[in-house]
C-alpha atoms as a PDB file:
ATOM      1  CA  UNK A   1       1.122  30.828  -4.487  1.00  0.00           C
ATOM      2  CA  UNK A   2       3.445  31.120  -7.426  1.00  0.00           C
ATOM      3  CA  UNK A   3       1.858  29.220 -10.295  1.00  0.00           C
ATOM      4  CA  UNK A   4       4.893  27.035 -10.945  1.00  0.00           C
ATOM      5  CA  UNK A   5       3.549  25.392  -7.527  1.00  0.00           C
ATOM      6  CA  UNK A   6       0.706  24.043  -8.405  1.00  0.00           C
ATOM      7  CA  UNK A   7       2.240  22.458 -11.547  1.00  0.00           C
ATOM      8  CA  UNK A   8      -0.660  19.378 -11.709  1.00  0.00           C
ATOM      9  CA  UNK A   9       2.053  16.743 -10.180  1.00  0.00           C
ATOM     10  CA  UNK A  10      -0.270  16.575  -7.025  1.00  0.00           C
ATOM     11  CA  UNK A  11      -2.659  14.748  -9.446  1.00  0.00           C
ATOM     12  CA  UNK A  12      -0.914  12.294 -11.633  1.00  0.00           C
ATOM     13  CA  UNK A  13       3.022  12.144  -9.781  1.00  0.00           C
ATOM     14  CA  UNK A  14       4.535  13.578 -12.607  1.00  0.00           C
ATOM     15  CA  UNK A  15       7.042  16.768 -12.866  1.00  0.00           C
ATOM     16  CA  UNK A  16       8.187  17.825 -16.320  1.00  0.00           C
ATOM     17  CA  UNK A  17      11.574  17.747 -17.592  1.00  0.00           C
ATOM     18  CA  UNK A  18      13.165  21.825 -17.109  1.00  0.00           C
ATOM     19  CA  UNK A  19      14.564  22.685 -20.030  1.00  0.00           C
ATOM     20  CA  UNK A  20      17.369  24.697 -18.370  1.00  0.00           C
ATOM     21  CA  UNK A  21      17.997  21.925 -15.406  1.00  0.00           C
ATOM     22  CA  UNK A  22      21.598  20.305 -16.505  1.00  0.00           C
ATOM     23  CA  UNK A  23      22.501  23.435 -17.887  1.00  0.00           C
ATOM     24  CA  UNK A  24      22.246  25.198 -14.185  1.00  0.00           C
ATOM     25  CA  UNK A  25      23.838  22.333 -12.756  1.00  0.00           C
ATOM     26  CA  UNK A  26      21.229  20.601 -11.369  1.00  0.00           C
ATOM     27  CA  UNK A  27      19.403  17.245 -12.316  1.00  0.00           C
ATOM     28  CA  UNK A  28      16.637  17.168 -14.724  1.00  0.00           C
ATOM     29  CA  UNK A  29      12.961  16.683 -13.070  1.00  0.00           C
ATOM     30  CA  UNK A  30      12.062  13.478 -12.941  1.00  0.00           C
ATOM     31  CA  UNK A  31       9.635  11.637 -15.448  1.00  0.00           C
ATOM     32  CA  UNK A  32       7.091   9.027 -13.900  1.00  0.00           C
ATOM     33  CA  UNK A  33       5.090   8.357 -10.765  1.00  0.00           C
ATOM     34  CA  UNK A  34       7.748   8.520  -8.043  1.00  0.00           C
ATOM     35  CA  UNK A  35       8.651  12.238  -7.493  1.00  0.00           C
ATOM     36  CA  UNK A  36       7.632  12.973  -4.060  1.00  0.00           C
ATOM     37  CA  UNK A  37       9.045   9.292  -3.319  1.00  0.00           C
ATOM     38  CA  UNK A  38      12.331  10.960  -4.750  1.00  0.00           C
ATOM     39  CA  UNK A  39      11.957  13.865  -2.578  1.00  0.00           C
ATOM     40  CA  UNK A  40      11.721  11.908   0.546  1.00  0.00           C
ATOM     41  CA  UNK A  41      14.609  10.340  -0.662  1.00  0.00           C
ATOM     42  CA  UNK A  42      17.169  13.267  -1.794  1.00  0.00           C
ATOM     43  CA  UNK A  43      16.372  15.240   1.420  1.00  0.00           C
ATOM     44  CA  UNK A  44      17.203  12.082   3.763  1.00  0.00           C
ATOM     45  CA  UNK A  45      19.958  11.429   2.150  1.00  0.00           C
ATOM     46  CA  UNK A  46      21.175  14.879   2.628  1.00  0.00           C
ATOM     47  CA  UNK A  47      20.604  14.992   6.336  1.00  0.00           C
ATOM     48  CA  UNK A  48      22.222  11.875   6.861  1.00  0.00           C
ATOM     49  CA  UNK A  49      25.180  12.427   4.870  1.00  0.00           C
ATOM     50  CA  UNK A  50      25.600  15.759   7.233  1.00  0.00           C
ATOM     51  CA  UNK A  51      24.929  18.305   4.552  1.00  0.00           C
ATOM     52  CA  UNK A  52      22.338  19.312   7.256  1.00  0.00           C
ATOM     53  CA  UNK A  53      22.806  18.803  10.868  1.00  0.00           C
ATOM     54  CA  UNK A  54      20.286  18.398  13.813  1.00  0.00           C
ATOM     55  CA  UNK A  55      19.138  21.852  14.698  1.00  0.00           C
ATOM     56  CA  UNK A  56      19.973  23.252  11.355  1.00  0.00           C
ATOM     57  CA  UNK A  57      17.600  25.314   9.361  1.00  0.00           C
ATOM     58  CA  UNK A  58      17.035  24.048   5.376  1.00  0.00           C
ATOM     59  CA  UNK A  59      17.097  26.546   2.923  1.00  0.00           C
ATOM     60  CA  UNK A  60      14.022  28.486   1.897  1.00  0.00           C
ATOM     61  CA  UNK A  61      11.402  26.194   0.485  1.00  0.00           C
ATOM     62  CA  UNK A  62      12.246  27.964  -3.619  1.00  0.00           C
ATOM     63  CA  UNK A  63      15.971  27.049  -2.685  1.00  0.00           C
ATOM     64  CA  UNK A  64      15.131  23.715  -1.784  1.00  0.00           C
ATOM     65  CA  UNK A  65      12.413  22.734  -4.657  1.00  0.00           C
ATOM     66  CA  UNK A  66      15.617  24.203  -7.142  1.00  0.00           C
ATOM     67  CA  UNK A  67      18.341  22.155  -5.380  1.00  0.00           C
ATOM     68  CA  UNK A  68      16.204  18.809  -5.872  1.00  0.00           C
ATOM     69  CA  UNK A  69      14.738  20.279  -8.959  1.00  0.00           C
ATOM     70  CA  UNK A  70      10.559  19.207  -7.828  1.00  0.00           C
ATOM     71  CA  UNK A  71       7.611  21.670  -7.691  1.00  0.00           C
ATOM     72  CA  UNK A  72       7.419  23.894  -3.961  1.00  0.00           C
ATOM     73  CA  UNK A  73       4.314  21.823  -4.015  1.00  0.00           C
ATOM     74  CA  UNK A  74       5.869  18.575  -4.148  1.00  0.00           C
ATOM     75  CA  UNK A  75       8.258  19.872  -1.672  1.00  0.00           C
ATOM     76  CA  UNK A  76       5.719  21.016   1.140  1.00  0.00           C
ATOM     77  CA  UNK A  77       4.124  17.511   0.513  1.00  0.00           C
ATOM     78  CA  UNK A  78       7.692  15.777   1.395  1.00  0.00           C
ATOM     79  CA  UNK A  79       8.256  18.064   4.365  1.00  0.00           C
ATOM     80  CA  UNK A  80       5.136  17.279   6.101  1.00  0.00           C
ATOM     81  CA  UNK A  81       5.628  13.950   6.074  1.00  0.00           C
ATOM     82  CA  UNK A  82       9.074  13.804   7.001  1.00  0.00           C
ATOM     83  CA  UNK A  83       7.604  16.354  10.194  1.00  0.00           C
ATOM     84  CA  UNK A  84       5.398  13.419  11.058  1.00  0.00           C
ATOM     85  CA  UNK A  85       8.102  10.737  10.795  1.00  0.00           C
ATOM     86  CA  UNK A  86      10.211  13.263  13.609  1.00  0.00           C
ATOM     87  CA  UNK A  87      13.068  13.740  11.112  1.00  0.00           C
ATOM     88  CA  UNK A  88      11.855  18.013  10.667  1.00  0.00           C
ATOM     89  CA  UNK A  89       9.900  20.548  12.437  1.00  0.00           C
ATOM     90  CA  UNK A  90       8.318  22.987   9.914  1.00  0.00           C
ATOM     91  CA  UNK A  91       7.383  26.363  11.230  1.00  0.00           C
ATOM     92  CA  UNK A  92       5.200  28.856   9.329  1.00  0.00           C
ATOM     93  CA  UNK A  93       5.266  32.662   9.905  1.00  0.00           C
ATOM     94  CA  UNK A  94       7.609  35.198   9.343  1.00  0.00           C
ATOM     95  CA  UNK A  95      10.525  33.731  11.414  1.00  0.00           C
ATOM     96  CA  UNK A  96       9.665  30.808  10.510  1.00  0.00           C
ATOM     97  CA  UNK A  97      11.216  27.911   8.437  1.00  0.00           C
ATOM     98  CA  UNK A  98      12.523  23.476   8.514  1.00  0.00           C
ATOM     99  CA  UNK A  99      14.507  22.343  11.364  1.00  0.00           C
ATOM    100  CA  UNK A 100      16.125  19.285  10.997  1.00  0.00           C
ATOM    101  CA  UNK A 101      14.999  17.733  14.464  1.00  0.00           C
ATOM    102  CA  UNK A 102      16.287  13.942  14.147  1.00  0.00           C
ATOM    103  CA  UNK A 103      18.922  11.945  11.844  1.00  0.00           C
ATOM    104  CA  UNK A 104      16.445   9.192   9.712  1.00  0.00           C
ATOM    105  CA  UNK A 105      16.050   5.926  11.578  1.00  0.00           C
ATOM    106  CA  UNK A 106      14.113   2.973  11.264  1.00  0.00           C
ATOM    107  CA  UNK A 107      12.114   1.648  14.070  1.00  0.00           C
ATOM    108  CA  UNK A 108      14.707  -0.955  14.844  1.00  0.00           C
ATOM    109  CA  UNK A 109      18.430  -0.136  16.692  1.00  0.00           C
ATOM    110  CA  UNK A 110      19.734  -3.397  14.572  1.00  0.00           C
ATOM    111  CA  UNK A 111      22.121  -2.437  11.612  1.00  0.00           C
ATOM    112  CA  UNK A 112      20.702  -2.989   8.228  1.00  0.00           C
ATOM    113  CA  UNK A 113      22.060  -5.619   5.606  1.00  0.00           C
ATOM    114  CA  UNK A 114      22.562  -3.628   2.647  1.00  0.00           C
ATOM    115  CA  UNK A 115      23.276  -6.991   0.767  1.00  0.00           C
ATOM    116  CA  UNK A 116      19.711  -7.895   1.387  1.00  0.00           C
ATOM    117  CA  UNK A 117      17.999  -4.797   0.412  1.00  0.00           C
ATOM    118  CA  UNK A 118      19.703  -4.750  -2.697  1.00  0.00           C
ATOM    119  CA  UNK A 119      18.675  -8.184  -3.401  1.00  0.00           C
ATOM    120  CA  UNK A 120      15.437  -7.816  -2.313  1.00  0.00           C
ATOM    121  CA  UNK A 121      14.357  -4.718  -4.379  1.00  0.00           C
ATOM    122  CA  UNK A 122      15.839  -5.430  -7.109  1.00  0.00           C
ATOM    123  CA  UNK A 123      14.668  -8.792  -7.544  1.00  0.00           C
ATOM    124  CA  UNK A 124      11.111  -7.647  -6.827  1.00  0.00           C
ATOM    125  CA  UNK A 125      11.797  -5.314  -9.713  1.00  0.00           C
ATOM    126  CA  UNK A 126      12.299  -7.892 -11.721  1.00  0.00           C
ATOM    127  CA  UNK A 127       9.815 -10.014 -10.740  1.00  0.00           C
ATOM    128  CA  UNK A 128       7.084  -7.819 -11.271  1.00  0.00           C
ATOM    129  CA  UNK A 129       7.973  -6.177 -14.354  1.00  0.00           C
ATOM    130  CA  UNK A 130       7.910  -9.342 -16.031  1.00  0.00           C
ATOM    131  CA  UNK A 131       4.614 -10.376 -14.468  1.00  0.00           C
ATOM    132  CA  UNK A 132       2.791  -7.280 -15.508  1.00  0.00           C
ATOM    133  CA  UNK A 133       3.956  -7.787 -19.084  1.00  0.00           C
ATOM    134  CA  UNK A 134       3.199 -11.447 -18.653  1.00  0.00           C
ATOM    135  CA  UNK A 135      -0.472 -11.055 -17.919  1.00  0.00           C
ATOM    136  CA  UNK A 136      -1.046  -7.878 -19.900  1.00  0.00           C
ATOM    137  CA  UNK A 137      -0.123 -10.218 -22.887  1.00  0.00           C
ATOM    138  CA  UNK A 138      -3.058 -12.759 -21.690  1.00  0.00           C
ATOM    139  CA  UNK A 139      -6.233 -13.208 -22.518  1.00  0.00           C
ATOM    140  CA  UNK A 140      -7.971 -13.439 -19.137  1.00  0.00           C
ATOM    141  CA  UNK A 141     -11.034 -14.878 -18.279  1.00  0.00           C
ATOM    142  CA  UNK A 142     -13.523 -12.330 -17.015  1.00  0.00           C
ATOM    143  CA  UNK A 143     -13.614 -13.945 -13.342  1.00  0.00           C
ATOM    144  CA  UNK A 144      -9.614 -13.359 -13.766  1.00  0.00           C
ATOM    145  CA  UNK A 145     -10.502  -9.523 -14.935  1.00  0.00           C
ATOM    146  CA  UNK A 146     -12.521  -9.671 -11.944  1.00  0.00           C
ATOM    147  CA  UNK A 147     -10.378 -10.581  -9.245  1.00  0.00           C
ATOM    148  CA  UNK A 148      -7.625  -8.261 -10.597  1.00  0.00           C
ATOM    149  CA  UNK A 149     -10.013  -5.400 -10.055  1.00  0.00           C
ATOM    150  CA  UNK A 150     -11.231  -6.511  -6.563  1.00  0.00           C
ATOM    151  CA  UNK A 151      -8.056  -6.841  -5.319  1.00  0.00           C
ATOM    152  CA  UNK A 152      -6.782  -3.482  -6.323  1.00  0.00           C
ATOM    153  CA  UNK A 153     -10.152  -1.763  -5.244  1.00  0.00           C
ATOM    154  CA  UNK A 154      -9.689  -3.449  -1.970  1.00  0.00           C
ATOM    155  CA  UNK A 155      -6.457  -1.473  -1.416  1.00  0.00           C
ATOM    156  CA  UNK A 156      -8.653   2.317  -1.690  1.00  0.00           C
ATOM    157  CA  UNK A 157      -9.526   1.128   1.869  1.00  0.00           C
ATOM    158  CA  UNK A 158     -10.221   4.097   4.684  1.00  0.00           C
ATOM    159  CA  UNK A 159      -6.648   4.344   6.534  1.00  0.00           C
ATOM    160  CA  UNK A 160      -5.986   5.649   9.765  1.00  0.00           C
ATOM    161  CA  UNK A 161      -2.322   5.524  11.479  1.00  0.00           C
ATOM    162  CA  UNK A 162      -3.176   2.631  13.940  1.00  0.00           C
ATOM    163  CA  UNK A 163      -1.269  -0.575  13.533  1.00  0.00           C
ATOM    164  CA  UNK A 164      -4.153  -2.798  12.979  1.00  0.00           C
ATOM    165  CA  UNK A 165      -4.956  -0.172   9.963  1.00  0.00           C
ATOM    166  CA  UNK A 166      -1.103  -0.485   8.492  1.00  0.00           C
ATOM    167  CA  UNK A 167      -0.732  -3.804   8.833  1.00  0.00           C
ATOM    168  CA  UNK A 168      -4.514  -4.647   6.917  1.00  0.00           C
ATOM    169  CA  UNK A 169      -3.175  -2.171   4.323  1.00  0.00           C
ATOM    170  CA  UNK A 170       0.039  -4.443   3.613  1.00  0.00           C
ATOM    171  CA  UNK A 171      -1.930  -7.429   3.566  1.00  0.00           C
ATOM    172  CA  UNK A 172      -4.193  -5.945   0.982  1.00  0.00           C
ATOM    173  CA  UNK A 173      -1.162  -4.611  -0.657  1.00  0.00           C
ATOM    174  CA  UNK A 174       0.580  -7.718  -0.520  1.00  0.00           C
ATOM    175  CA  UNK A 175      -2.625  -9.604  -2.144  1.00  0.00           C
ATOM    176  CA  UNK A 176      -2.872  -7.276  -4.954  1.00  0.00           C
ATOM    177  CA  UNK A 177       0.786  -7.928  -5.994  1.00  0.00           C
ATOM    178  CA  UNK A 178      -0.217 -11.709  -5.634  1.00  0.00           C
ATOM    179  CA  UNK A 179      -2.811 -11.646  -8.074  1.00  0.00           C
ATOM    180  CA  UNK A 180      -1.049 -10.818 -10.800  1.00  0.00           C
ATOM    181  CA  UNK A 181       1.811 -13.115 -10.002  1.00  0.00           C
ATOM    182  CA  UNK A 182      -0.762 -15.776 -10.045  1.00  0.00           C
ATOM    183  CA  UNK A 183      -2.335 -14.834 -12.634  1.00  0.00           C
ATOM    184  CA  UNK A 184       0.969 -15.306 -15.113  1.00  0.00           C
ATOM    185  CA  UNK A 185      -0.369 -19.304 -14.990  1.00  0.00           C
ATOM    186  CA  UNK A 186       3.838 -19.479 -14.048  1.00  0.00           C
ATOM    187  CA  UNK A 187       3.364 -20.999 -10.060  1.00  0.00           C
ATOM    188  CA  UNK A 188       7.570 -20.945 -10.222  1.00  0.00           C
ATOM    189  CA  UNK A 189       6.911 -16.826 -10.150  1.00  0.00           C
ATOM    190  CA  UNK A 190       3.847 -17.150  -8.157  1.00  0.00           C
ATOM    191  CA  UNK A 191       6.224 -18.444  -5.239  1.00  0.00           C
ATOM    192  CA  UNK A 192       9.134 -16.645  -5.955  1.00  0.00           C
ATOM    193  CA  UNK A 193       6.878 -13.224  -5.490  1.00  0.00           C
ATOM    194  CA  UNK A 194       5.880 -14.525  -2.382  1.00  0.00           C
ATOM    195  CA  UNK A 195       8.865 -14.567  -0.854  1.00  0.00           C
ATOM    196  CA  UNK A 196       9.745 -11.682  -1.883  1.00  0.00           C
ATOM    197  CA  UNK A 197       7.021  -9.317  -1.216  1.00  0.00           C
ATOM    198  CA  UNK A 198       7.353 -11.169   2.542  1.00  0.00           C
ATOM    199  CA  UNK A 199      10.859  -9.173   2.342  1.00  0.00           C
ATOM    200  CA  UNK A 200      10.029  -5.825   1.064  1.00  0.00           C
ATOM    201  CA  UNK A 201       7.127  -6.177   3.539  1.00  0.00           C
ATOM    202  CA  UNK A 202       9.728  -6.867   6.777  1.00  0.00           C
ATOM    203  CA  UNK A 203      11.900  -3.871   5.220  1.00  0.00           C
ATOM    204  CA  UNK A 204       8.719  -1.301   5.277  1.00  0.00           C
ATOM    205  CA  UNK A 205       7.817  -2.529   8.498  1.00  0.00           C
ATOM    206  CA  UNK A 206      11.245  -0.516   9.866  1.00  0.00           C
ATOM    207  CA  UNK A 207      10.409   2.598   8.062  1.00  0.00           C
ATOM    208  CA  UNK A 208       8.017   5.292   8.983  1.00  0.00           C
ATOM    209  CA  UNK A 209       4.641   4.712   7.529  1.00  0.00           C
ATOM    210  CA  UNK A 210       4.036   7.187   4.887  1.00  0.00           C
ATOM    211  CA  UNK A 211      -0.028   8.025   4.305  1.00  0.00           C
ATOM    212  CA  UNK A 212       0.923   9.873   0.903  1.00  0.00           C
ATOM    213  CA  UNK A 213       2.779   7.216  -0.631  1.00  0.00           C
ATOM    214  CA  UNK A 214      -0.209   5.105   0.162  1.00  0.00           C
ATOM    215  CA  UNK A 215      -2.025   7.516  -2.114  1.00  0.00           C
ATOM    216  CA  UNK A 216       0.824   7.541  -4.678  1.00  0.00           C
ATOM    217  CA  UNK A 217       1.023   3.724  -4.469  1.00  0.00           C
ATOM    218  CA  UNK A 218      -3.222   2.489  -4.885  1.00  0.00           C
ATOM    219  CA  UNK A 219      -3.139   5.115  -8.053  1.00  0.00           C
ATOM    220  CA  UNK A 220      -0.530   3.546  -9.656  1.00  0.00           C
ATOM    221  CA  UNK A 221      -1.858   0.109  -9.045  1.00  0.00           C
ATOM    222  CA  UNK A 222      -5.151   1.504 -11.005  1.00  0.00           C
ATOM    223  CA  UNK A 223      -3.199   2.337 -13.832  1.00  0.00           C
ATOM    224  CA  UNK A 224      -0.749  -0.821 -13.873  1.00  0.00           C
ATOM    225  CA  UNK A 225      -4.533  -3.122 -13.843  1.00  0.00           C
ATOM    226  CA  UNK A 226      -5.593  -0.572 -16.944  1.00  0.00           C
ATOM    227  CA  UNK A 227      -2.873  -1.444 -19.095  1.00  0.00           C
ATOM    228  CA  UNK A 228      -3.085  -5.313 -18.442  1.00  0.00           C
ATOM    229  CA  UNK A 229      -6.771  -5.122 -18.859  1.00  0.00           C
ATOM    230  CA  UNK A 230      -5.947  -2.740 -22.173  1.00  0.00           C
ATOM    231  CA  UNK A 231      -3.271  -6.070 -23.288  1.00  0.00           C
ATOM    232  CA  UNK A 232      -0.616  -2.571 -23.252  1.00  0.00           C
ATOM    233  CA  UNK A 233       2.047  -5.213 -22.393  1.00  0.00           C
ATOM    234  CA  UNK A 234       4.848  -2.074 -22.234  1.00  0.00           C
ATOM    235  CA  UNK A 235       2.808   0.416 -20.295  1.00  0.00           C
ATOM    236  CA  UNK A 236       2.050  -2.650 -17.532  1.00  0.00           C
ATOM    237  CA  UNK A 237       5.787  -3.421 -17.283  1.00  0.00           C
ATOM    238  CA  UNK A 238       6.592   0.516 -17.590  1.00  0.00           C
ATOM    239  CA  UNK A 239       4.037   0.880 -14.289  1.00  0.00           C
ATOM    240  CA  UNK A 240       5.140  -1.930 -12.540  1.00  0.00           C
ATOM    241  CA  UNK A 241       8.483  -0.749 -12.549  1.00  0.00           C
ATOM    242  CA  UNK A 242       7.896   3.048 -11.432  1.00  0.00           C
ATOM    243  CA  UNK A 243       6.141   1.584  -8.449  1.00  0.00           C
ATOM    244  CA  UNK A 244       8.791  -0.843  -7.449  1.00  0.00           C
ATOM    245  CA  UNK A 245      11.428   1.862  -8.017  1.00  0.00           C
ATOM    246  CA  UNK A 246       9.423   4.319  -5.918  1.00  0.00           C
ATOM    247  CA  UNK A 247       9.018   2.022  -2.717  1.00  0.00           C
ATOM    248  CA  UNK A 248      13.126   1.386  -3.589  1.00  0.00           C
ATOM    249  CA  UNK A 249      13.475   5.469  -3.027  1.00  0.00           C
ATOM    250  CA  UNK A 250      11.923   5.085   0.364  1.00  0.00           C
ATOM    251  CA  UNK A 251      13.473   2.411   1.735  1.00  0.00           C
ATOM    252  CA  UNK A 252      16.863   3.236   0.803  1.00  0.00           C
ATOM    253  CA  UNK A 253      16.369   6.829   1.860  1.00  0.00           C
ATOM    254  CA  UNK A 254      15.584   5.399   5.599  1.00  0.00           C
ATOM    255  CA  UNK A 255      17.833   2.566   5.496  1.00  0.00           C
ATOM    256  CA  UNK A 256      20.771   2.863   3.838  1.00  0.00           C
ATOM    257  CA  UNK A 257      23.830   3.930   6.214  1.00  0.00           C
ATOM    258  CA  UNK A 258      21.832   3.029   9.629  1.00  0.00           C
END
């Protein structure tokens, strides 16, 4: 394996910037947790805008990392899950290679408001920013500390691909979120996030389920509860939003133009 593979972003999200990226006409790596959401993302968007057809063959996986400008490793990752959601085939050996198999669909044959998705992620972006940088800025009790870190240890639970196991997941993900809405002392927000992580939730629902973005998305959760229990106001609001922004990537990547 070339060492550029294994560049560490398996571990903590991250790709660094390349130095020579906008010069070779390509966009820079991205900074923050959400680069294999982004990868998802570009290589949907690419199928379903017809750059690659059903039955075609993607370029070699070196091409491919350069063209979206990730790690091979970060790639591969991508790939694999995309093989599981029946958008690719990936074939190893000498003849091998990526077939695109299937356009990206949702579960559901009914057209997608675009309107609402919009709203809805970008509201819950705002939302939670400003919660996480609410609380961070509080002085909570320590049975507040307490339920903040039971309800994002509750979300490391063992996850199979069975529907009881997704939907306890959302629920667990859905309380976490809650806790630190509630915990802003605001019950205005408190409601408002509510309804709003009901939408995302009915949005995800009509997308594949995606086991590595479950990985991406409890270790980012441990670092947003961190910085509020650290009072890093920035960093909480900084975390909240790469998280928001990387469940954004997915859902528009599967959603937008069905």
């Amino acid at each position: 394996m070339d060492r550029n593979d294994d560049d560490g972003s398996r571990e903590s999200g991250r790709e660094d910037t390349g130095s020579g990226a906008e010069a070779a006409g390509r966009p820079p790596r991205l900074r923050g947790g959400n680069v294999f959401e982004h990868t998802i993302a570009e290589l949907l968007r690419a199928i379903r805008l017809g750059k690659y057809l059903v039955g075609d063959k993607l370029p070699p996986e070196r091409e491919l990392a350069a063209q979206i400008n990730v790690s091979r490793a970060t790639l591969r990752q991508a790939l694999s899950e995309l093989q599981i959601a029946g958008v690719v085939s990936v074939r190893r050996g000498r003849y091998g290679g990526t077939v695109v198999t299937a356009l990206p669909s949702a579960d559901t044959d009914a057209g997608i408001d675009l309107g609402e998705l919009d709203d809805a992620v970008r509201f819950r972006l705002i939302l939670e920013t400003a919660a996480a940088r609410i609380v961070a800025g509080r002085d909570l009790s320590e049975a507040e500390r307490e339920t903040l870190v039971a309800a994002e240890q509750r979300c490391w639970m063992p996850l199979g691909s069975s529907a009881e196991d997704i939907e306890q997941f959302r629920a667990l993900d859905a309380r976490f979120h809650l806790t630190i809405a509630e915990l802003t002392g605001i019950p205005s927000l408190t409601q408002a996030a509510a309804t709003t992580r009901d939408r995302i939730n009915a949005l995800l629902d009509r997308i594949p389920f995606i086991h590595t973005n479950v990985e991406h998305s409890c270790a980012q959760h441990a670092r947003l509860v961190e910085a509020i229990l650290d009072h890093d106001a920035e960093a909480a609001a900084t975390l909240a939003a790469q998280h928001a922004e990387g469940t954004e990537q997915l859902l528009r990547g599967f959603l937008e133009g069905k």
